[in-house]
Protein backbone atom coordinates (compact mmCIF):
# COMPACT_ATOMS: atom_id res chain seq x y z
CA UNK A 1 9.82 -55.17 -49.19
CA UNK A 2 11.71 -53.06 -46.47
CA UNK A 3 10.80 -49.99 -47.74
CA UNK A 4 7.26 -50.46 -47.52
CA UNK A 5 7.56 -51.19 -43.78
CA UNK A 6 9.58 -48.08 -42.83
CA UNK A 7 8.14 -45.07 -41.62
CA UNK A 8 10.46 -42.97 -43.00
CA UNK A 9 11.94 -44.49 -45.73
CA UNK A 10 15.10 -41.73 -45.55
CA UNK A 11 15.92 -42.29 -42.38
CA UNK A 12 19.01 -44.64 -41.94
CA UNK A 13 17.91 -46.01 -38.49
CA UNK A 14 14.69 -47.03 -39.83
CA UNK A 15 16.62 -49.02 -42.81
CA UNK A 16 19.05 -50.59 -39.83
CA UNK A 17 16.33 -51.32 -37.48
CA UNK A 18 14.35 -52.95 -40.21
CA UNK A 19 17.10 -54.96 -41.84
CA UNK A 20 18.19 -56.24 -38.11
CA UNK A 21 14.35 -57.20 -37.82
CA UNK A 22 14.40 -59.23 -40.84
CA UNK A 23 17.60 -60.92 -39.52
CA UNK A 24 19.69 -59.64 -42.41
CA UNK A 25 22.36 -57.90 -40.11
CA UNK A 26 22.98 -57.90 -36.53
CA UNK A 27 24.33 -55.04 -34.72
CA UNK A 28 27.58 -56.46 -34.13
CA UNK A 29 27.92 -56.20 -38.00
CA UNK A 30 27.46 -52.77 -38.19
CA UNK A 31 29.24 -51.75 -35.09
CA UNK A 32 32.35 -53.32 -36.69
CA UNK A 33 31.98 -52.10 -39.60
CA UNK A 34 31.03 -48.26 -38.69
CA UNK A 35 33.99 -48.40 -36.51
CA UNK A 36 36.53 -49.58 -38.87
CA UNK A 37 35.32 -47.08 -41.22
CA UNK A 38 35.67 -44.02 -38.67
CA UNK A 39 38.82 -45.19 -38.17
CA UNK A 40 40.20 -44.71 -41.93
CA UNK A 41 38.32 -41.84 -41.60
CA UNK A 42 39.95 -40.09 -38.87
CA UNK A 43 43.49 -41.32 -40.35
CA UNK A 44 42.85 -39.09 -43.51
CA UNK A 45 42.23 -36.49 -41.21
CA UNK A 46 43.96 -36.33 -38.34
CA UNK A 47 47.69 -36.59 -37.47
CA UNK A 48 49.61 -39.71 -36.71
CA UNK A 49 49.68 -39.45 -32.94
CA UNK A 50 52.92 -38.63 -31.02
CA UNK A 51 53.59 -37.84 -27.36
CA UNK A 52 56.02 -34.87 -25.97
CA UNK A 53 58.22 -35.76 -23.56
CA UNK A 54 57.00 -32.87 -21.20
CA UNK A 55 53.79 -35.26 -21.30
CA UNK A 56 55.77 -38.41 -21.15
CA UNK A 57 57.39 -37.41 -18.21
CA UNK A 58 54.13 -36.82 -16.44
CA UNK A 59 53.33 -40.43 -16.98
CA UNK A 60 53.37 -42.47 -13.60
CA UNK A 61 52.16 -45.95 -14.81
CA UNK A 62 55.11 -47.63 -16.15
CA UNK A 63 53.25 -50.17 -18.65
CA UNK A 64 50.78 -46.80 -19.58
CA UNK A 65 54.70 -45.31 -20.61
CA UNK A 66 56.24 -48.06 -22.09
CA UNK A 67 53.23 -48.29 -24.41
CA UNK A 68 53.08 -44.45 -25.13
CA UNK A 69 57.19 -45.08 -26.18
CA UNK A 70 56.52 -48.13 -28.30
CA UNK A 71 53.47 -47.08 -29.88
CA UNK A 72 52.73 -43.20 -29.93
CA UNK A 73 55.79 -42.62 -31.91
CA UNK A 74 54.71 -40.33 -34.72
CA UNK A 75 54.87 -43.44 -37.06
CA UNK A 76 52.06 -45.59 -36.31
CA UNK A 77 48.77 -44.93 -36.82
CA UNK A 78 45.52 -44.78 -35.02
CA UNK A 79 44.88 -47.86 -36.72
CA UNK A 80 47.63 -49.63 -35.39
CA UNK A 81 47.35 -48.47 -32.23
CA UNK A 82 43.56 -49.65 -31.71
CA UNK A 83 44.61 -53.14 -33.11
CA UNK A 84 47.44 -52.97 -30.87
CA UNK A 85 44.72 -52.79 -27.77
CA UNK A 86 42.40 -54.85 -29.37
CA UNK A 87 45.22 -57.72 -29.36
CA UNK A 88 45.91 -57.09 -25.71
C-alpha cells in the first residue's frame, strides 16, 4: 500500500513522509526516537566527557561550573548528561 504511493520507494524520507501521511507516525515519534538512538550511538564512539581545569577555570557562570563539576566528570555519560538537562 505505501510503496505503491512513493516515488522512490528507496528513499527513507519518502517512506517517513508517507507513513506520517497515513497517520501511522508523527514526527515527534521519530524525532525521539532518532535522537535516542544517536545518542547510544555517539556513546560507543566517543569518550565519556570530562572538563580540564585550565577550562574550568575559564568558566564565569557559577551554575554553568557547578554543573560542569557535578556532571562532566569523566564518569557520566552523554546520556546522562542530556537527561540531566532534559529534567531541568
Amino acid at each position: 500500500m505505501v510503496s505503491k504511493k512513493l516515488s522512490n520507494p528507496l528513499s527513507f524520507q519518502d517512506i517517513i513522509n508517507r507513513l506520517i501521511k497515513l497517520q501511522f507516525l508523527k514526527w515527534g515519534q521519530i524525532i525521539s526516537c532518532w535522537q535516542e538512538e544517536v545518542v547510544k550511538i555517539l556513546e560507543q564512539i566517543l569518550p565519556v566527557p570530562y572538563i580540564t581545569i585550565n577550562r574550568l577555570d575559564k568558566v564565569t557562570e557559577t551554575a554553568v561550573k557547578q554543573h560542569l563539576q557535578t556532571w562532566v566528570d569523566g564518569e557520566h555519560t552523554i546520556g546522562d548528561i542530556a537527561e540531566n538537562l532534559k529534567n531541568c
